[in-house]
Each structure stands twice: as structure tokens, then as C-alpha cells.
Protein backbone atom coordinates (compact mmCIF):
# COMPACT_ATOMS: atom_id res chain seq x y z
CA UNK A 1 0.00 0.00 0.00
CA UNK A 2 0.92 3.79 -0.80
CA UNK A 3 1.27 4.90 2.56
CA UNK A 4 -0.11 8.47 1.66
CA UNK A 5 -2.09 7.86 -0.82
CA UNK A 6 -3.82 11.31 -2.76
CA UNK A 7 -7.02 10.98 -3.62
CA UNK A 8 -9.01 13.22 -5.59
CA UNK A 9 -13.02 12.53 -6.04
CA UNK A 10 -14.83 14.58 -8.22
CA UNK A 11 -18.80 15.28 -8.69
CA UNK A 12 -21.21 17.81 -7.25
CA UNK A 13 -22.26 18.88 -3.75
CA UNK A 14 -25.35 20.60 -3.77
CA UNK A 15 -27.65 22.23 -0.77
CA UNK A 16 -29.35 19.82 0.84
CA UNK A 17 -33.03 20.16 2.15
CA UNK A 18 -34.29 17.64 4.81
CA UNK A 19 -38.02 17.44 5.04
CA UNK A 20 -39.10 16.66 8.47
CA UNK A 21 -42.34 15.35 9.62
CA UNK A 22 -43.89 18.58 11.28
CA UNK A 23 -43.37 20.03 7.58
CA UNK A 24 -40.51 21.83 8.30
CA UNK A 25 -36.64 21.72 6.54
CA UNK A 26 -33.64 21.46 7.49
CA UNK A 27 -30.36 22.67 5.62
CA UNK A 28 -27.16 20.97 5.04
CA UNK A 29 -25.19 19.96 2.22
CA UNK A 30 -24.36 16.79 -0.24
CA UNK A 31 -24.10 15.20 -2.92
CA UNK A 32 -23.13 11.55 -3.68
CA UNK A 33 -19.27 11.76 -4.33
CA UNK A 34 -18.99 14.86 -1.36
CA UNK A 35 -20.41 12.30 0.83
CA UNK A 36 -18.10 9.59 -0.29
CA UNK A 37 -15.16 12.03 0.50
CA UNK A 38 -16.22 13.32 3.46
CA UNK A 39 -16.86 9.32 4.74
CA UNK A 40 -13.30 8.66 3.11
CA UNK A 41 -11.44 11.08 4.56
CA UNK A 42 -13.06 10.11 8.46
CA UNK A 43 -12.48 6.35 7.24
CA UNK A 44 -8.79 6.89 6.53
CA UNK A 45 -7.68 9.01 9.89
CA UNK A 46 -4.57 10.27 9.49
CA UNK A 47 -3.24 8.60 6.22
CA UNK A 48 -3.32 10.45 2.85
CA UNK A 49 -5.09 13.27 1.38
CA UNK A 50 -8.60 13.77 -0.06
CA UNK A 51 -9.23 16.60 -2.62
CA UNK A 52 -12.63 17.44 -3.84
CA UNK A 53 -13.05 18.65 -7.28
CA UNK A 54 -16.15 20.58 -8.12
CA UNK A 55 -17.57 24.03 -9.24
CA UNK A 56 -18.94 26.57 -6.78
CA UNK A 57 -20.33 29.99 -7.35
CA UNK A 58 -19.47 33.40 -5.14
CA UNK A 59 -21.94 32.67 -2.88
CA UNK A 60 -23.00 32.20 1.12
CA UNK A 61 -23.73 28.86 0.10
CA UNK A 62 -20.99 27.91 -1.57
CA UNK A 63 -18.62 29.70 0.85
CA UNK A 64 -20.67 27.44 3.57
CA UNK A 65 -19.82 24.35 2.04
CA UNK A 66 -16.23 25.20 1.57
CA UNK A 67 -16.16 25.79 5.47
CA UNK A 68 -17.94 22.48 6.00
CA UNK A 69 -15.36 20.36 3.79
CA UNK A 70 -11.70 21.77 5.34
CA UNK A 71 -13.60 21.30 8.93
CA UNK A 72 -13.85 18.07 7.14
CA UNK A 73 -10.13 17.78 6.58
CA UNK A 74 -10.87 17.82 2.28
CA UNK A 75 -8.79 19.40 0.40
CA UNK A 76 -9.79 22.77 -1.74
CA UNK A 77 -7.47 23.15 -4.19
CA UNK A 78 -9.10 21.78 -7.01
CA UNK A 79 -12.31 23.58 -6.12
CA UNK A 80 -13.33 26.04 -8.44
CA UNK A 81 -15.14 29.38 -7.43
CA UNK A 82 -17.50 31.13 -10.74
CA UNK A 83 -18.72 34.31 -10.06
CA UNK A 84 -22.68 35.17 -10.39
CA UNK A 85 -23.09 30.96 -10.03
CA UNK A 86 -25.07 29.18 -7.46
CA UNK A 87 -24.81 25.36 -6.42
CA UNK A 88 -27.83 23.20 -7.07
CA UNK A 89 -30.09 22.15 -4.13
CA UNK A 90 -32.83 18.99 -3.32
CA UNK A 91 -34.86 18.40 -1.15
CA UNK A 92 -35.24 14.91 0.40
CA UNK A 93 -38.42 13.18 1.47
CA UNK A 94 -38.30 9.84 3.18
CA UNK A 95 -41.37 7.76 3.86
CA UNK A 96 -42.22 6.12 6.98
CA UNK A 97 -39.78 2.72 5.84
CA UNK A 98 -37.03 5.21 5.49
CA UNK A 99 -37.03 5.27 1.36
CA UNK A 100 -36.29 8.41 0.19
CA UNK A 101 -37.52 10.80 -2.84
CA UNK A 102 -35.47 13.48 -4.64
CA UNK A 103 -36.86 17.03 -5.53
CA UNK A 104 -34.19 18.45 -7.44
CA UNK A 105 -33.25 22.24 -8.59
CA UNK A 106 -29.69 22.12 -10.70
CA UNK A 107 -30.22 22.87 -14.39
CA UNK A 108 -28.24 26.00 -13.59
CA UNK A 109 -25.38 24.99 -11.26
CA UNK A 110 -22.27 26.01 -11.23
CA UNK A 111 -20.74 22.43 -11.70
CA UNK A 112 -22.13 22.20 -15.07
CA UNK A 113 -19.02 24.35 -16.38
CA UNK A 114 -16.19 22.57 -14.13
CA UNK A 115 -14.24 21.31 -17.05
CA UNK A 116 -15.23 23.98 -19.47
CA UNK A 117 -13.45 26.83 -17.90
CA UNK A 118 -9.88 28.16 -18.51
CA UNK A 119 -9.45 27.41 -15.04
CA UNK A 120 -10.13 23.88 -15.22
CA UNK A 121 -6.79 23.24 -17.20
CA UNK A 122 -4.49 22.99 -14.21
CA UNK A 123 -7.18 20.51 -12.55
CA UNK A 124 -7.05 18.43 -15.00
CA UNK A 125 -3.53 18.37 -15.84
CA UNK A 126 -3.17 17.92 -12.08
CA UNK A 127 -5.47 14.85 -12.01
CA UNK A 128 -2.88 11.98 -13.39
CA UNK A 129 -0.95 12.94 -10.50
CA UNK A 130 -3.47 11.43 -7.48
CA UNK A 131 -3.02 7.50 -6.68
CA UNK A 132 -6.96 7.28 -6.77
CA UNK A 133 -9.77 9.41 -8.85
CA UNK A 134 -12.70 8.86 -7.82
CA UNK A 135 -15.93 9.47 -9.59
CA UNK A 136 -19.81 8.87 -10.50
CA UNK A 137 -22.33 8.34 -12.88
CA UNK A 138 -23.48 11.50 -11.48
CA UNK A 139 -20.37 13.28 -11.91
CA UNK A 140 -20.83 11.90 -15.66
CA UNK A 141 -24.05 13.65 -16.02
CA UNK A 142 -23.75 16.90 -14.64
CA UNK A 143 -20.55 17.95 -16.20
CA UNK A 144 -21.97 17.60 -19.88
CA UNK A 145 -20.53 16.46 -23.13
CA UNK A 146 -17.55 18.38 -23.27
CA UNK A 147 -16.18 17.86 -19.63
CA UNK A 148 -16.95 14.37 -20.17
CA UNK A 149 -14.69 14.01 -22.86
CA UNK A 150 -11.84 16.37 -21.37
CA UNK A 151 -11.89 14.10 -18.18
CA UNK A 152 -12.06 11.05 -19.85
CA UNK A 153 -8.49 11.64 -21.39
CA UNK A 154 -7.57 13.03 -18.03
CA UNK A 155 -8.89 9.44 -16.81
CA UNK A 156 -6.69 7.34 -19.30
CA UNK A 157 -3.53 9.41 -18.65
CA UNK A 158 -4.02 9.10 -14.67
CA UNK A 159 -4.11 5.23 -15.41
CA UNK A 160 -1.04 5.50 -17.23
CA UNK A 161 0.98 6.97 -14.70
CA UNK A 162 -0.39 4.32 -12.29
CA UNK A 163 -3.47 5.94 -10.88
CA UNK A 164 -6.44 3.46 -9.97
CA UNK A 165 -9.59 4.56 -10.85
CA UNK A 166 -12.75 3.81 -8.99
CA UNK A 167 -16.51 4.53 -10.57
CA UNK A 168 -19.55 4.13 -9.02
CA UNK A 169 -22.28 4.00 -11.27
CA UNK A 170 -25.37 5.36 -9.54
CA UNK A 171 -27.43 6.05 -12.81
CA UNK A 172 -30.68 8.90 -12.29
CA UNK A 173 -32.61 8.98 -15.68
CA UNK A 174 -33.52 11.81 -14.82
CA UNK A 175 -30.13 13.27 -15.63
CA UNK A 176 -30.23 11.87 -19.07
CA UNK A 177 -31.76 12.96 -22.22
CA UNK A 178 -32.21 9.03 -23.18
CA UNK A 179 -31.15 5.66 -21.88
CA UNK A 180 -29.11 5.79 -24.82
CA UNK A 181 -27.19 8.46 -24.03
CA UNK A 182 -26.31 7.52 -20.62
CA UNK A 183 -24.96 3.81 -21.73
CA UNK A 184 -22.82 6.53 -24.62
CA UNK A 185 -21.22 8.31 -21.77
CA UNK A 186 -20.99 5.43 -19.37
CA UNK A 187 -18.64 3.06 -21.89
CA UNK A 188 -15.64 4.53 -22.28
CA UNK A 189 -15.41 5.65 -18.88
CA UNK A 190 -16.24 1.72 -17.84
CA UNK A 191 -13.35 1.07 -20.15
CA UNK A 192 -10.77 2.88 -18.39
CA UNK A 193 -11.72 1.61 -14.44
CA UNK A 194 -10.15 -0.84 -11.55
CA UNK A 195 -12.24 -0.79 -9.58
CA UNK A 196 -16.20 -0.82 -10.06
CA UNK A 197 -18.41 -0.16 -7.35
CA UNK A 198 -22.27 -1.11 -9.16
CA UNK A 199 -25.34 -0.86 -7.98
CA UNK A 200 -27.30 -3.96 -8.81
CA UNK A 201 -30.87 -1.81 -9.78
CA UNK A 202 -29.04 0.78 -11.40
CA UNK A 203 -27.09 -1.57 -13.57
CA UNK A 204 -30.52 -3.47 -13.99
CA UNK A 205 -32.04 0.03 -15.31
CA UNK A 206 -29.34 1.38 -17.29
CA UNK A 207 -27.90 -1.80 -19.36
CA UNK A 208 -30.91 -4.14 -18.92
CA UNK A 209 -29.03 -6.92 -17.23
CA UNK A 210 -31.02 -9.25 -15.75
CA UNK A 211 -28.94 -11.11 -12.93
CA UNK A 212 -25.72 -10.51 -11.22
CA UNK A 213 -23.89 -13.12 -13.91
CA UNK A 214 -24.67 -10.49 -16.60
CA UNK A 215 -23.27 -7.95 -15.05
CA UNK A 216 -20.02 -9.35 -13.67
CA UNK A 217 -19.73 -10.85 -17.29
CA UNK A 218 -20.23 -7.58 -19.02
CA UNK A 219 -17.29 -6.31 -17.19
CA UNK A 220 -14.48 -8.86 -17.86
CA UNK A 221 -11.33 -6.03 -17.43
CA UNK A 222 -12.54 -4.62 -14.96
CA UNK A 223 -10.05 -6.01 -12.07
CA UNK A 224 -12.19 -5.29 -8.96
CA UNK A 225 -16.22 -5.48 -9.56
CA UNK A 226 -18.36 -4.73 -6.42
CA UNK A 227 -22.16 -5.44 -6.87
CA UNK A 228 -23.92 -3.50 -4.17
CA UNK A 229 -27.49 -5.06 -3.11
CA UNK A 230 -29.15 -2.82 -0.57
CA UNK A 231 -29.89 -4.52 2.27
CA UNK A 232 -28.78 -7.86 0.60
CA UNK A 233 -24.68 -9.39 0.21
CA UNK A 234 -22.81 -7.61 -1.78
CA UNK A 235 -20.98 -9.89 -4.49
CA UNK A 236 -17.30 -9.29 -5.54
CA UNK A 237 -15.19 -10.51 -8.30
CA UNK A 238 -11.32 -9.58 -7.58
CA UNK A 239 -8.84 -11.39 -9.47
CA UNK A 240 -11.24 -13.74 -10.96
CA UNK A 241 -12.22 -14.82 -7.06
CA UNK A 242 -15.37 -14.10 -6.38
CA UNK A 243 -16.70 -13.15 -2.65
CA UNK A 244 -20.30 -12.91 -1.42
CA UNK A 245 -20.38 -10.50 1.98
CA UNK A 246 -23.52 -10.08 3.73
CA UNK A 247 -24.89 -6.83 4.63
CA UNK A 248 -25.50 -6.12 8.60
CA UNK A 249 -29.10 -5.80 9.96
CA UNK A 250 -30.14 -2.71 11.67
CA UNK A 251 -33.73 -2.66 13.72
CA UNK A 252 -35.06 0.22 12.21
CA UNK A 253 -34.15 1.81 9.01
CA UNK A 254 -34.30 6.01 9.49
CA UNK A 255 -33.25 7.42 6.06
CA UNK A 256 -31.59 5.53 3.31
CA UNK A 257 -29.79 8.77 2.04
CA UNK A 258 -25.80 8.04 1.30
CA UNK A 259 -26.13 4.48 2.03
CA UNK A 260 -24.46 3.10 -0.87
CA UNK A 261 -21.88 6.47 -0.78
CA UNK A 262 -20.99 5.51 2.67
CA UNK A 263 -20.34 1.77 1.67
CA UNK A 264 -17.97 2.83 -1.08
CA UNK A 265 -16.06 5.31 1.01
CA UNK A 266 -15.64 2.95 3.83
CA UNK A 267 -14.27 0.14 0.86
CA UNK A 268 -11.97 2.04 -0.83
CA UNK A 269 -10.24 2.89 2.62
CA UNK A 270 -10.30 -0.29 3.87
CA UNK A 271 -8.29 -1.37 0.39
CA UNK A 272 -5.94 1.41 -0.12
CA UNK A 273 -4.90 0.39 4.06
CA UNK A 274 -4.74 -3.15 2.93
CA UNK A 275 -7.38 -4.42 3.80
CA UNK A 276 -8.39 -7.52 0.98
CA UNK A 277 -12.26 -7.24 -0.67
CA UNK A 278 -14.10 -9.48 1.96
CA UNK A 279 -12.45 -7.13 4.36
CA UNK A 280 -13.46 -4.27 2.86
CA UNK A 281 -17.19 -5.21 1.99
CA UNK A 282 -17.60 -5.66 5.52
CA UNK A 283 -16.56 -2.21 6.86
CA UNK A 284 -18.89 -0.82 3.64
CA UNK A 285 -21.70 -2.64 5.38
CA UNK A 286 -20.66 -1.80 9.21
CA UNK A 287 -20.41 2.20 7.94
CA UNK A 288 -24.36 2.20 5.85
CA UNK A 289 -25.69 0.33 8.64
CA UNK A 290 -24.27 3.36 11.15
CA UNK A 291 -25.76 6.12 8.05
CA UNK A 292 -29.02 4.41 7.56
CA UNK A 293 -30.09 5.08 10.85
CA UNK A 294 -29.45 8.82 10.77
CA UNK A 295 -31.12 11.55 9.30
CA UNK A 296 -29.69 12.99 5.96
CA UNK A 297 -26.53 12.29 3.75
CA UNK A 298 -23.64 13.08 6.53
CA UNK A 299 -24.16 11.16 10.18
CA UNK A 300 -22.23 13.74 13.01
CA UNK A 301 -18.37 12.46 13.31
């Protein structure tokens, strides 16, 4: 293991709106690769760095959040600041099982230009220099055609120079113009991961796959395939051995909100520390299973 591992994770946080049951909200902030970081960098302690990499505006908001994440020990640098932009915001409402439903309000965030900007040439010549880049299906979404395909070639020169990269695929339709074009942007970047960290329904939704066979076969060089099943095992394929870990079983379920972000930042610490993929499947489940019980995307520290 790189004993100081840098890791940059890149996506969208956005302000987050927590509808409680007396009708009122309450305001905080995520967004599913800010929560893996944030999870990451408590998971790790004292070992490496974390850098988010996003697009703010000028804003209280955005100034808020930038607070929130060094109190958080993340790193800024790569954080860019537009003037006369605003981050997006959603509003969460969970149902008495603890499922959750998104509002959403981000056609006009500032993230949508965070490779399109002058500025965004140093971050992305800096990103083949991390040990680990980590991003989303979201991140693939919100950062349009033209960052995709600027951070896609950052992607394949990061692997070059030795960099793993790590994908989770959390697919929302409702960030795509088609099916069609999701699965368009979602193949090349598949092409150039190590480690895959799937969602068994979104896989289901985006590519049609009807079993966990199909999707570990669609996948064959990809070195490290996690299958996350909710409240069911996960299933890995490392190495061509395969693993089956079973999730943990809380007694009451508050608010399913980062659950699968949580899992993921609590694997890819337990790997990059050495720990091997049974290992690190289990401290995924231990970490949702503390989150699930919590209200909203970040449980206190």
C-alpha cells in the first residue's frame, strides 16, 4: 500500500433540504461523491489526502460548504469558485420505511461548467498525478458532453501513470436525455476503471441486465467489480475470485440517504490500508448500517 495515498473525487455537492415530519426543513449539504469524500477522509484518519473537485459559485452557500469540507479535513485546491453561479439544491423526502424521494433544482449549477473553464486546465492536468480518482455516474451527467470528454483523457492518462480509478455507477434517468445516451457516456469511462463499485438496480435500469452473472460478465477487465445489493450481500469478483459479503441488519431503518456512498467510502479505505475485498465489503456494510439510521446524507463524526 501507498502509505499516503492522494485521492481526488470529483462530482457535485449541492444544498441539501431535509423534510421533516412537522413540515418543516432542514439545511445541510451533499451530494453523492462529497459524501463519499467526506466518509473517506473520516475512514482513513490520518493517512493520505482527499481533494474534492467541483464548481462553486461566489456565494453564502458555496462559501458554507467550503467551510464544512476543510472542517472536514478535504482538500480545496481543485475547487473552483464562478462568479454570479449558485450550487444546485434537493430536497429529500423519506417515507415512513425510510425510502427516500429526490426534488431536485440544478439545471443552472455552477458544476455544469467545471471542465469547461480556462481554469479547469491545471485541474485536470493535475489529475494523473493522485493514486486514486474517484468518480460517479453523477459526476458523468452533470458535467456535460464536453467535460466528459476532457476528463475522460484526463482518466486514461491518470491510469497510465499508475493511478487506480474507482466509478460508481449510480445512474438517475432523470439526468439523461435518453437511456441511450447515458450507456454513450458510461462506456468509455467503464473502459478505463479498476475498480467498479455497481449498484445492482441501477445496472438493472441502465444496461438491462437481468442477474448478477450479466453484469459481472459484461465487465471482464474490470479487475475489482463490487455489486452492491441494498440490504442484501454484496458480491465481488477480484482477481477472478469471487466473494459474497452479507450486509449487517439494523432494527429500524431512518433514512436511506448516502447508504451506498458511505459503503464505497468505507471500501476504498479499507483497500488502499490493505485491507483484501471481503475485508473491505464488511466495513462498507458496518459504515451504511451506522448512516441508515441517521437523518440525511452526513451522520455527526
Amino acid at each position: 500500500m501507498n502509505t499516503n495515498p492522494r485521492i481526488a473525487l470529483i462530482g457535485e455537492c449541492m444544498i441539501e433540504l431535509q423534510h421533516r415530519a412537522d413540515g418543516s426543513l432542514q439545511q445541510s449539504f451533499g451530494g453523492d461523491t462529497l459524501n463519499t469524500a467526506v466518509y473517506l477522509r473520516r475512514e482513513l484518519g490520518a493517512i493520505g489526502s482527499v481533494d474534492y473537485v467541483t464548481a462553486l459559485g461566489d456565494d453564502s452557500f458555496s462559501d458554507a460548504m467550503c467551510r464544512q469540507w476543510a472542517d472536514e479535513g478535504l482538500g480545496l485546491e481543485r475547487v473552483q469558485r464562478l462568479p454570479g453561479r449558485l450550487p444546485g439544491l434537493y430536497c429529500i423526502q423519506t417515507d415512513a420505511g425510510g425510502e427516500r424521494k429526490f426534488l431536485y433544482w440544478r439545471n443552472e449549477a455552477a458544476v455544469r461548467e467545471c471542465f469547461t473553464t480556462p481554469a479547469a486546465e491545471p485541474i485536470l492536468a493535475a489529475l494523473p498525478g493522485y493514486d486514486v480518482v474517484y468518480l460517479s455516474g453523477i459526476t458523468l451527467a452533470v458535467i456535460g458532453e464536453v467535460g466528459r470528454e476532457r476528463l475522460l483523457l484526463a482518466l486514461i492518462e491518470a491510469r497510465r501513470r499508475g493511478a487506480k480509478v474507482v466509478f460508481d455507477n449510480n445512474y438517475r434517468p432523470r439526468l439523461w436525455a435518453s437511456v441511450e445516451a447515458a450507456r454513450a457516456a458510461y462506456r468509455p469511462v467503464l473502459a478505463e476503471v479498476d475498480i467498479a463499485l455497481l449498484t445492482e438496480d441501477d445496472e438493472q435500469a441502465l444496461f438491462g441486465f437481468a442477474d448478477s452473472e450479466q453484469v459481472f460478465a459484461a465487465y471482464p477487465e474490470i479487475a475489482e467489480v463490487v455489486l452492491k445489493r441494498g440490504a442484501n450481500e454484496c458480491l465481488i469478483r477480484c482477481n477472478a475470485e469471487h466473494f459474497a459479503v452479507p450486509a449487517l441488519k439494523v432494527e429500524r431503518v431512518v433514512d436511506t440517504t448516502a447508504a451506498g456512498d458511505s459503503f464505497s467510502a468505507a471500501y476504498v479505505a479499507s483497500r488502499l490500508k490493505g485491507g483484501s475485498p471481503a475485508e473491505a465489503a464488511l466495513a462498507g456494510h458496518r459504515l451504511a448500517s451506522r448512516v441508515i439510521q441517521v437523518p440525511g446524507a452526513l451522520i455527526p463524526r
